[in-house]
N, C-alpha and C. Protein backbone atom coordinates (compact mmCIF):
# COMPACT_ATOMS: atom_id res chain seq x y z
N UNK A 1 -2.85 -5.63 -0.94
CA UNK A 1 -3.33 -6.94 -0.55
C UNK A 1 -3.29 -7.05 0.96
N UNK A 2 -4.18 -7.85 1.31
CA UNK A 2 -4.28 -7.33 2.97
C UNK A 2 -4.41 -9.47 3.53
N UNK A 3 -3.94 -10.04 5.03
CA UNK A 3 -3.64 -11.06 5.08
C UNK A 3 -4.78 -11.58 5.16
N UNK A 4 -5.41 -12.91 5.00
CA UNK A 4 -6.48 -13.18 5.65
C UNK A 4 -6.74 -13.95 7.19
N UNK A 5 -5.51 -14.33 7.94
CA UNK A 5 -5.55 -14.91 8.82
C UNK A 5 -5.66 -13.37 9.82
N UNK A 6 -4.92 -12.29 9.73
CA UNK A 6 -4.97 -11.63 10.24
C UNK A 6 -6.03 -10.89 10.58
N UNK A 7 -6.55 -10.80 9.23
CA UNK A 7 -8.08 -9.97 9.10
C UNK A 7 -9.13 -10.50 10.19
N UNK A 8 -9.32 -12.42 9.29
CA UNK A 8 -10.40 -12.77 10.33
C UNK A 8 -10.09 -13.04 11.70
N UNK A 9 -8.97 -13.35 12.30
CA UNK A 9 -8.56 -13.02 13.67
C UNK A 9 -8.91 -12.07 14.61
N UNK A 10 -9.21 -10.65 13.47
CA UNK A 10 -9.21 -9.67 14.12
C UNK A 10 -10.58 -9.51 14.62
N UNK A 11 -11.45 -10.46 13.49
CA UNK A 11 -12.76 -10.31 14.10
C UNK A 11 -13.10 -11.13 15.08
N UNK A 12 -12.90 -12.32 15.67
CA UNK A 12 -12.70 -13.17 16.50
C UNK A 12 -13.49 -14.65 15.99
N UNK A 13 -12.74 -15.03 14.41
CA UNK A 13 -13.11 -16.55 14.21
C UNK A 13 -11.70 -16.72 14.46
N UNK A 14 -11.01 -17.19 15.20
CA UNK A 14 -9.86 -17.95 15.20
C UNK A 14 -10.02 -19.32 14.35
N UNK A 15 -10.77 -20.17 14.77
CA UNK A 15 -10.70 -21.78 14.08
C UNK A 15 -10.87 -21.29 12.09
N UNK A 16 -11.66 -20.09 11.98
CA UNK A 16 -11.60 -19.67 10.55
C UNK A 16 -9.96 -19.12 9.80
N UNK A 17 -9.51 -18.59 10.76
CA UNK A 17 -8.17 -18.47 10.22
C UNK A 17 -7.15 -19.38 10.75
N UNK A 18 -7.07 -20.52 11.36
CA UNK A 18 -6.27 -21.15 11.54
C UNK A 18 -6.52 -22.36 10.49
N UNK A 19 -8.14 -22.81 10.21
CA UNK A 19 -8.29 -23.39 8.89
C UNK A 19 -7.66 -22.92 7.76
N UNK A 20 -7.61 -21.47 7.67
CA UNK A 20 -7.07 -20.64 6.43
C UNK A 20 -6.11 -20.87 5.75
N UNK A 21 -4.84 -20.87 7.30
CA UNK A 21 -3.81 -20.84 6.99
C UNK A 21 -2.73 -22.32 7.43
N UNK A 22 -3.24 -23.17 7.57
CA UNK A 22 -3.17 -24.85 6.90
C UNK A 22 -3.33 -25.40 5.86
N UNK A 23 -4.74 -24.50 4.86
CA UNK A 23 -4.53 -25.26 3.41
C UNK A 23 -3.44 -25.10 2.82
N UNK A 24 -3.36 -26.14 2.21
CA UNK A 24 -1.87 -26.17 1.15
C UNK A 24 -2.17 -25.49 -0.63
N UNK A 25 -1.37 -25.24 -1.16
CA UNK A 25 -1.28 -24.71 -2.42
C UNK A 25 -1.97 -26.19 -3.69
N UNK A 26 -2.31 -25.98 -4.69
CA UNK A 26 -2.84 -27.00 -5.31
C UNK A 26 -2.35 -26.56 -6.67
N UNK A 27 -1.88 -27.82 -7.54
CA UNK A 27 -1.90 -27.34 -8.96
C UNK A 27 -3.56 -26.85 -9.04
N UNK A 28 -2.97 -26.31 -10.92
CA UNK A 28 -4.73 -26.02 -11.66
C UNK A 28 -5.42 -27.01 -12.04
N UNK A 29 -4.79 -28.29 -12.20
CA UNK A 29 -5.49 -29.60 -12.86
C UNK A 29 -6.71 -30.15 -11.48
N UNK A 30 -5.86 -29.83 -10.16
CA UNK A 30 -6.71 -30.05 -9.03
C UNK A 30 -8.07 -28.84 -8.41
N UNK A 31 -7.51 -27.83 -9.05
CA UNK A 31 -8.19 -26.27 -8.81
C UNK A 31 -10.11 -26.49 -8.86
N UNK A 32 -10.04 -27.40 -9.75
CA UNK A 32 -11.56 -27.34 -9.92
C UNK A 32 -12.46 -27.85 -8.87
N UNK A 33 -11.68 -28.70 -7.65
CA UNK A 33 -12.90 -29.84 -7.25
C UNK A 33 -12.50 -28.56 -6.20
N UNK A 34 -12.18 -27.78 -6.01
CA UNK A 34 -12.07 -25.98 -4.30
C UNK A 34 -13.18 -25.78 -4.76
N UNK A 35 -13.85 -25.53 -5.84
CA UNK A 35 -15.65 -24.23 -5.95
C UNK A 35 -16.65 -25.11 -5.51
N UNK A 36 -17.40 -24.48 -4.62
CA UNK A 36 -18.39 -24.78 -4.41
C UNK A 36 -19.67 -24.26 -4.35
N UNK A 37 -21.04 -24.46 -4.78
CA UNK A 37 -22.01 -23.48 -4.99
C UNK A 37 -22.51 -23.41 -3.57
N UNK A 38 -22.82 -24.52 -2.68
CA UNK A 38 -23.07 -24.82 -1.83
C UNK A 38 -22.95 -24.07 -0.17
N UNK A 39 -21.16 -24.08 -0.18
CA UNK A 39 -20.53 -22.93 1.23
C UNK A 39 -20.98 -21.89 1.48
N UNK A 40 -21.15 -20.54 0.18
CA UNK A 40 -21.72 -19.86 0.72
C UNK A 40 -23.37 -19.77 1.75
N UNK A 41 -24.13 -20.41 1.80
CA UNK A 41 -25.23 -20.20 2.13
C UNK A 41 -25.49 -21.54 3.46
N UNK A 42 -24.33 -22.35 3.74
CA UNK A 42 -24.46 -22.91 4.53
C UNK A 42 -23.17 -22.90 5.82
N UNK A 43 -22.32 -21.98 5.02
CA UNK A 43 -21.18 -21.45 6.31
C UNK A 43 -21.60 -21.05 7.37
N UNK A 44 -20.67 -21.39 8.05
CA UNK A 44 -20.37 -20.53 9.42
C UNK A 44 -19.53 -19.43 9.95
N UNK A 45 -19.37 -18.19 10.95
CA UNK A 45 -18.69 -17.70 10.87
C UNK A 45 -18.50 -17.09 9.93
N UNK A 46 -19.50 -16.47 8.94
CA UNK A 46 -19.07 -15.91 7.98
C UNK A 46 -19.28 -14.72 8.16
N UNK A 47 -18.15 -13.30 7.41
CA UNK A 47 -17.70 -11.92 8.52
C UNK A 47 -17.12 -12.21 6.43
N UNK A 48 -17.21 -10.28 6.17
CA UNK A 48 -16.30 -9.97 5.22
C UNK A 48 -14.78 -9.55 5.69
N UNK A 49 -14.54 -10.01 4.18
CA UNK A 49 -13.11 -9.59 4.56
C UNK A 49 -12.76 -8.39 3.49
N UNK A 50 -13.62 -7.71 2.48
CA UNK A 50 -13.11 -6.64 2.18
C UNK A 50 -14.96 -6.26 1.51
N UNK A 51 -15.20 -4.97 1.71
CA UNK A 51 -16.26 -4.36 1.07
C UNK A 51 -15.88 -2.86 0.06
N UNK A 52 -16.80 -3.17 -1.24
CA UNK A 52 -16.23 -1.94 -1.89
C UNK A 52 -17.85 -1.28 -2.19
N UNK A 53 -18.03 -0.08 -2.47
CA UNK A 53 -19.03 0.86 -2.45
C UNK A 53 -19.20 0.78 -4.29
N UNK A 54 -19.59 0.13 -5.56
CA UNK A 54 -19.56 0.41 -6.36
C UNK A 54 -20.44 1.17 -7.57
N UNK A 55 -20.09 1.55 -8.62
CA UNK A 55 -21.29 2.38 -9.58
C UNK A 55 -21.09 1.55 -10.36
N UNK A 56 -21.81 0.81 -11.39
CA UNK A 56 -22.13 -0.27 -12.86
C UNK A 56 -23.62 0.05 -12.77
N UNK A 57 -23.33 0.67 -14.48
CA UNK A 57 -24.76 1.04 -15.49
C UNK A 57 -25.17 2.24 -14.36
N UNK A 58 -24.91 3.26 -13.95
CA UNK A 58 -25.77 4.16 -13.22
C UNK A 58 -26.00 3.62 -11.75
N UNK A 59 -25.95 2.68 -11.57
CA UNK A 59 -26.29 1.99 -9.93
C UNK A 59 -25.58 1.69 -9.25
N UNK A 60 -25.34 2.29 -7.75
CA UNK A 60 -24.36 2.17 -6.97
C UNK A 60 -24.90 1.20 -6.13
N UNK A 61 -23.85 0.28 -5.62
CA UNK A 61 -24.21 -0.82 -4.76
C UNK A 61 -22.75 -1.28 -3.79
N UNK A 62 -22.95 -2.04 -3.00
CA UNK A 62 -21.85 -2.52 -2.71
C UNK A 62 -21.71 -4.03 -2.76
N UNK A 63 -20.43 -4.59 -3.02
CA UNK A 63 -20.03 -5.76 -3.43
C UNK A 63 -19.24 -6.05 -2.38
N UNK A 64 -18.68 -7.62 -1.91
CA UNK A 64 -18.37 -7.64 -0.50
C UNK A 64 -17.75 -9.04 -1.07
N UNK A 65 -16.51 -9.58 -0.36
CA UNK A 65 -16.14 -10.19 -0.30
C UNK A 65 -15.72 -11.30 1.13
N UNK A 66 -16.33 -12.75 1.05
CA UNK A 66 -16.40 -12.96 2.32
C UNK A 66 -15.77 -14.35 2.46
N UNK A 67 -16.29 -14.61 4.24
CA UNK A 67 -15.30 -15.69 4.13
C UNK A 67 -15.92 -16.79 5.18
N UNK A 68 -16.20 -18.00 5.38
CA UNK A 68 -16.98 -18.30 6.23
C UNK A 68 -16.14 -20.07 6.32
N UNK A 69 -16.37 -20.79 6.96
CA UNK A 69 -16.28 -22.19 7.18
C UNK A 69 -17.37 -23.17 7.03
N UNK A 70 -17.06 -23.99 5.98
CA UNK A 70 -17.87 -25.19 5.73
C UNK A 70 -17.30 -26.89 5.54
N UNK A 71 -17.56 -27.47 6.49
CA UNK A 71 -17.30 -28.57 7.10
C UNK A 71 -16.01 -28.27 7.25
N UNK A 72 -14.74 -28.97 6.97
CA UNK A 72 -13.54 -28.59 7.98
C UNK A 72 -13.18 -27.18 6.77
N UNK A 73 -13.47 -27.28 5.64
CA UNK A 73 -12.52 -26.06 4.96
C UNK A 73 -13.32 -24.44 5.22
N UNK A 74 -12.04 -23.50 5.04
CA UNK A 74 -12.62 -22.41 4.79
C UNK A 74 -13.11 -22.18 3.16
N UNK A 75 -14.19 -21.45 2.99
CA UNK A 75 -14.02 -21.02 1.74
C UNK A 75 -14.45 -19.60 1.55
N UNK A 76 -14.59 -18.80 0.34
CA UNK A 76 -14.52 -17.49 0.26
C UNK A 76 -15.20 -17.13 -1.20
N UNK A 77 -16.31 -15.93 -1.20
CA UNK A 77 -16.75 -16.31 -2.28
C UNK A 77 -17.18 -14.66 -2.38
N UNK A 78 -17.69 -14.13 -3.44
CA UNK A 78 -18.34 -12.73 -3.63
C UNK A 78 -19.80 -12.82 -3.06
N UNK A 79 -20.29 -11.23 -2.79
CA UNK A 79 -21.54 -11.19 -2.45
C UNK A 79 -22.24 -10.21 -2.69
N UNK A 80 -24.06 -9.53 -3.11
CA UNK A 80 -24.09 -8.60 -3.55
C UNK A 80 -25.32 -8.98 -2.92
N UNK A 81 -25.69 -7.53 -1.51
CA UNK A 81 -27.16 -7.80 -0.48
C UNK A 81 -27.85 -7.35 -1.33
N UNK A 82 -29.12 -7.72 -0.55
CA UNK A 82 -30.57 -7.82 -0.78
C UNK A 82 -30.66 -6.32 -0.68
N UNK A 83 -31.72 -5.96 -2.10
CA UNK A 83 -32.15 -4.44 -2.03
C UNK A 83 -31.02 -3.41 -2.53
N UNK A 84 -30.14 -4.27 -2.65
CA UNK A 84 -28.82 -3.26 -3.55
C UNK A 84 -29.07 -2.52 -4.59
N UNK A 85 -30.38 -2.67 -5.67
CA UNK A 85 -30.90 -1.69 -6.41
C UNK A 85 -30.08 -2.00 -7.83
N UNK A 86 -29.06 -3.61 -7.39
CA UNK A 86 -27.71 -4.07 -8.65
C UNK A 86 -28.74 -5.10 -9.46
N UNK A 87 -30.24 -5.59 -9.13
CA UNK A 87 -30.68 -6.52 -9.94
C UNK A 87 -30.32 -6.14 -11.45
N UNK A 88 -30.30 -7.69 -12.04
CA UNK A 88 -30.05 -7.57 -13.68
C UNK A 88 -28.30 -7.85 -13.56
N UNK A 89 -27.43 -7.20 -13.20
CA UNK A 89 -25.90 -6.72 -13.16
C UNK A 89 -25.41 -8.43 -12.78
N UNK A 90 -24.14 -8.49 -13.09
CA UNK A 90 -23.47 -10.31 -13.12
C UNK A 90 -22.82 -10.10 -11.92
N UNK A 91 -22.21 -11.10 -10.96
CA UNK A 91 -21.72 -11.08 -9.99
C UNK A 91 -20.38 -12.51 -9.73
N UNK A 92 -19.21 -12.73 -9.50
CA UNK A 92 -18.56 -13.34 -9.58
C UNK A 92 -17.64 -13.31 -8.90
N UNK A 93 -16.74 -14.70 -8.47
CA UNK A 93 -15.48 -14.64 -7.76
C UNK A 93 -14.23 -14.81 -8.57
N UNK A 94 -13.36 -14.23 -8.53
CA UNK A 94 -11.65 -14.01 -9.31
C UNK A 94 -11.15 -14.99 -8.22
N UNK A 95 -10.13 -15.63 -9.12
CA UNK A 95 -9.64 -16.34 -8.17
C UNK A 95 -7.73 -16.69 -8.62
N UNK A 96 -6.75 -15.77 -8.08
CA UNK A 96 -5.29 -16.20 -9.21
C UNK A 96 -4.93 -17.08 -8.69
N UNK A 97 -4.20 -18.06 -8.91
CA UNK A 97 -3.26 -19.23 -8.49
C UNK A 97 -2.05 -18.92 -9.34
N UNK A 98 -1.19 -18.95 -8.28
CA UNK A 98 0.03 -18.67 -8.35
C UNK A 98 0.90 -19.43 -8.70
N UNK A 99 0.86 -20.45 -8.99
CA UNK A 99 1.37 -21.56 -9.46
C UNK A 99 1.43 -21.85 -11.33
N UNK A 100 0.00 -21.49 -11.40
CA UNK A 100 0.02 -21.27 -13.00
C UNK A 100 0.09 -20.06 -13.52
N UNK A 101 -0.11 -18.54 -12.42
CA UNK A 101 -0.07 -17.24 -12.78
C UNK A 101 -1.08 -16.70 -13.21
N UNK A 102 -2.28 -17.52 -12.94
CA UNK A 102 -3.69 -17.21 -13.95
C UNK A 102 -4.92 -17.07 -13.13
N UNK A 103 -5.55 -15.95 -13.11
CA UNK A 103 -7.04 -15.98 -12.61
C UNK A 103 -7.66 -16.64 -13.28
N UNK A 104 -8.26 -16.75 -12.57
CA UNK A 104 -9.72 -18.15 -12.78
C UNK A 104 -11.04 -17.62 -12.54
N UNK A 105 -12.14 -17.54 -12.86
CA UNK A 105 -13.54 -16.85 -12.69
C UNK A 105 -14.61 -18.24 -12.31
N UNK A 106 -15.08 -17.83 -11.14
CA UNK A 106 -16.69 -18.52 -11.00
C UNK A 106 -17.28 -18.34 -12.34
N UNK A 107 -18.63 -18.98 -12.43
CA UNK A 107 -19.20 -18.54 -13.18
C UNK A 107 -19.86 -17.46 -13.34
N UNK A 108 -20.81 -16.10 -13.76
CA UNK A 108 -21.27 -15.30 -13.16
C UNK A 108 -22.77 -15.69 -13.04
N UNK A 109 -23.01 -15.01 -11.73
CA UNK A 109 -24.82 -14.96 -11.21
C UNK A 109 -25.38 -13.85 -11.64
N UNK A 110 -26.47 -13.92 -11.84
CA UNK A 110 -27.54 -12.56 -12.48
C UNK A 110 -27.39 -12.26 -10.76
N UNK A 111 -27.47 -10.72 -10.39
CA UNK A 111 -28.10 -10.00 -9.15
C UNK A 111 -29.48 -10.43 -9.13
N UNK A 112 -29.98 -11.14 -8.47
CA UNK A 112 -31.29 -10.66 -8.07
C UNK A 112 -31.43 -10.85 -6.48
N UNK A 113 -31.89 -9.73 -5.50
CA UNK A 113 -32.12 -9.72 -3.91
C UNK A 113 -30.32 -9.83 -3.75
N UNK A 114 -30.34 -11.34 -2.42
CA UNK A 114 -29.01 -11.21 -2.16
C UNK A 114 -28.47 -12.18 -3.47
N UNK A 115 -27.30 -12.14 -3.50
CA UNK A 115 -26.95 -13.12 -4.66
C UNK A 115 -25.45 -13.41 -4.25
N UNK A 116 -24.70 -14.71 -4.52
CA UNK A 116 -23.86 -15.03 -4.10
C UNK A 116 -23.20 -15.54 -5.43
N UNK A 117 -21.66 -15.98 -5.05
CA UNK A 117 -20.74 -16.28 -6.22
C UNK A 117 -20.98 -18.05 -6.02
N UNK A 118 -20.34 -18.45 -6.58
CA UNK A 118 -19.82 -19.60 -6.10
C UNK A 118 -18.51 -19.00 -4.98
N UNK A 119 -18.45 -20.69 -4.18
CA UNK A 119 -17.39 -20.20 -3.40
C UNK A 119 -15.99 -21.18 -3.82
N UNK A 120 -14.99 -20.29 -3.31
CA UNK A 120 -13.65 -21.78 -3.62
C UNK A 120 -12.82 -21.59 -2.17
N UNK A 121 -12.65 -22.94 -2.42
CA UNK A 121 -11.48 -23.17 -1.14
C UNK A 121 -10.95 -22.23 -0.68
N UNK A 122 -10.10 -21.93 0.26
CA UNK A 122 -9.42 -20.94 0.34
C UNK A 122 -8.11 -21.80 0.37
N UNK A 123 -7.06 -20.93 -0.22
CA UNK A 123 -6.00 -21.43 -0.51
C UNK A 123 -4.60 -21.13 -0.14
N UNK A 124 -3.57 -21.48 0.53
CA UNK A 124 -2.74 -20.68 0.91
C UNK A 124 -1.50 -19.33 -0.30
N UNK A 125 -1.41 -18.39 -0.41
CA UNK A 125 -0.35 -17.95 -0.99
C UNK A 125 -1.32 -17.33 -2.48
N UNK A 126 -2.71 -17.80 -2.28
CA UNK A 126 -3.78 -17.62 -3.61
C UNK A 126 -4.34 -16.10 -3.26
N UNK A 127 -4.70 -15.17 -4.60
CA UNK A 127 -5.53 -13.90 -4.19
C UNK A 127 -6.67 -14.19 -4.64
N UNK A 128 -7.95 -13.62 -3.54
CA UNK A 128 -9.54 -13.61 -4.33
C UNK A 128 -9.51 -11.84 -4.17
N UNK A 129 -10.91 -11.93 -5.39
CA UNK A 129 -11.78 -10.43 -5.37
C UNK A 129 -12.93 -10.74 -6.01
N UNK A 130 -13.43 -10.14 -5.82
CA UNK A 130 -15.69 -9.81 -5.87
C UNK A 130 -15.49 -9.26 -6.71
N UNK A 131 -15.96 -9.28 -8.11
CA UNK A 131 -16.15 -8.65 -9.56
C UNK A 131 -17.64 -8.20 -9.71
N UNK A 132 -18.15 -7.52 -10.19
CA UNK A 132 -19.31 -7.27 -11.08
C UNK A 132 -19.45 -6.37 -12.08
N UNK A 133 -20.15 -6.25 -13.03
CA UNK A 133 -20.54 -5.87 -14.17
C UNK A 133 -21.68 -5.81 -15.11
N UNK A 134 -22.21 -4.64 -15.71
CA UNK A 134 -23.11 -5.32 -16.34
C UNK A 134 -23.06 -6.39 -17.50
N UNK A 135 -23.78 -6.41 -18.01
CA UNK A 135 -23.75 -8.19 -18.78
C UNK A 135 -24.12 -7.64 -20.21
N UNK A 136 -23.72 -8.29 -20.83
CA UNK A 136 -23.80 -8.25 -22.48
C UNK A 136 -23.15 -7.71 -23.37
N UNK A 137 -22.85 -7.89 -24.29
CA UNK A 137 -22.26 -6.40 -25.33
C UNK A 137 -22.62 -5.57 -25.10
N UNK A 138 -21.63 -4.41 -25.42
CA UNK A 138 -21.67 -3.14 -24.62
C UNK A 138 -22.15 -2.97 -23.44
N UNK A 139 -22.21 -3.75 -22.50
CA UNK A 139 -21.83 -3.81 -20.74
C UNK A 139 -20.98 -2.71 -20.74
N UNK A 140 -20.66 -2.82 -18.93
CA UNK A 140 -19.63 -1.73 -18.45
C UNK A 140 -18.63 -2.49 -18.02
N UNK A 141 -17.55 -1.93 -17.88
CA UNK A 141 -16.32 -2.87 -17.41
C UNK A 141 -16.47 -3.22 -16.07
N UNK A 142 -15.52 -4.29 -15.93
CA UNK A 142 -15.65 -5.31 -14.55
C UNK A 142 -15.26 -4.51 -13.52
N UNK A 143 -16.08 -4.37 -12.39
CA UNK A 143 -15.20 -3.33 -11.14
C UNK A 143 -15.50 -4.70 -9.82
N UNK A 144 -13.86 -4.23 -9.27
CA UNK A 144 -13.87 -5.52 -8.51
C UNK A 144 -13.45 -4.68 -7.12
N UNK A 145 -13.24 -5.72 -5.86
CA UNK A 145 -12.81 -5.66 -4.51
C UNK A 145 -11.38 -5.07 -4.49
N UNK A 146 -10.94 -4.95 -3.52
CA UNK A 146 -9.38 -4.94 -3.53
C UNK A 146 -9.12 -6.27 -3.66
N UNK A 147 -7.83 -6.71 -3.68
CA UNK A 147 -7.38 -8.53 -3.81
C UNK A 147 -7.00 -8.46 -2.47
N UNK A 148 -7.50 -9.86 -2.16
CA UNK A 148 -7.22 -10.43 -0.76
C UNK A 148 -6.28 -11.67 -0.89
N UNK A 149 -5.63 -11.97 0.07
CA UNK A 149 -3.89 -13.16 -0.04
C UNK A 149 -4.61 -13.62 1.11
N UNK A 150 -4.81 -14.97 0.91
CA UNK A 150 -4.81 -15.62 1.88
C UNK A 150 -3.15 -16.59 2.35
């Protein structure tokens, strides 16, 4: 698990990791109103914070996990570029809270071009990762990011 204030620091959003690492922890009853479909595609400052090279159904692509600022919060969501050759394949954000001990899943997006997760808050002491897979019975199993701690 790698930090996230540190990470994006390193790239030079400071105000992104100092947002980061101010949010507070949330029960799960509150967990729901953090996702947003919206952040990804209207952030700022948005820089990954972990990329993985993956194979699902025969097709290698890469899946990316990122992190950007929208209005005062950070949020953080999966991502799968344009021309990745992953159309058809599901795409999604993991999300554990530590409080109840339980990952939580976006919903998943079909790949098609670029395609994005939903995004969620970012949370202090919480891990995300970028999942994908193919879709249906007899699919391939879920291959995800490394986990990131914010």
């Amino acid at each position: 698990m790698r930090n996230i204030v540190g990470r994006i620091a390193s790239v030079g959003t400071v105000a992104l990791a100092a947002s980061a690492a101010l949010v507070m922890a949330a029960s799960s009853a509150q967990a729901a109103g953090y996702w947003s479909k919206d952040a990804p595609r209207h952030a700022t400052g948005v820089g990954n914070l972990t990329t993985k090279s993956v194979t699902v159904a025969k097709r290698t692509y890469t899946l990316q996990l990122r992190a950007g600022k929208w209005g005062a919060n950070t949020y953080i969501w999966a991502r799968v570029p344009k021309n990745s050759g992953a159309n058809g394949n599901n795409v999604w954000l993991s999300v554990y809270n530590p409080s109840t001990k339980k990952w939580q899943n976006s919903p998943s997006q079909s790949i098609k071009n670029t395609t994005y997760s939903q995004a969620h808050r970012a949370k202090a002491n919480w891990l995300y990762k970028a999942c994908t897979k193919q879709p249906g019975l007899g699919g391939s199993a879920a291959k995800c990011t490394s986990t990131w701690k914010v």
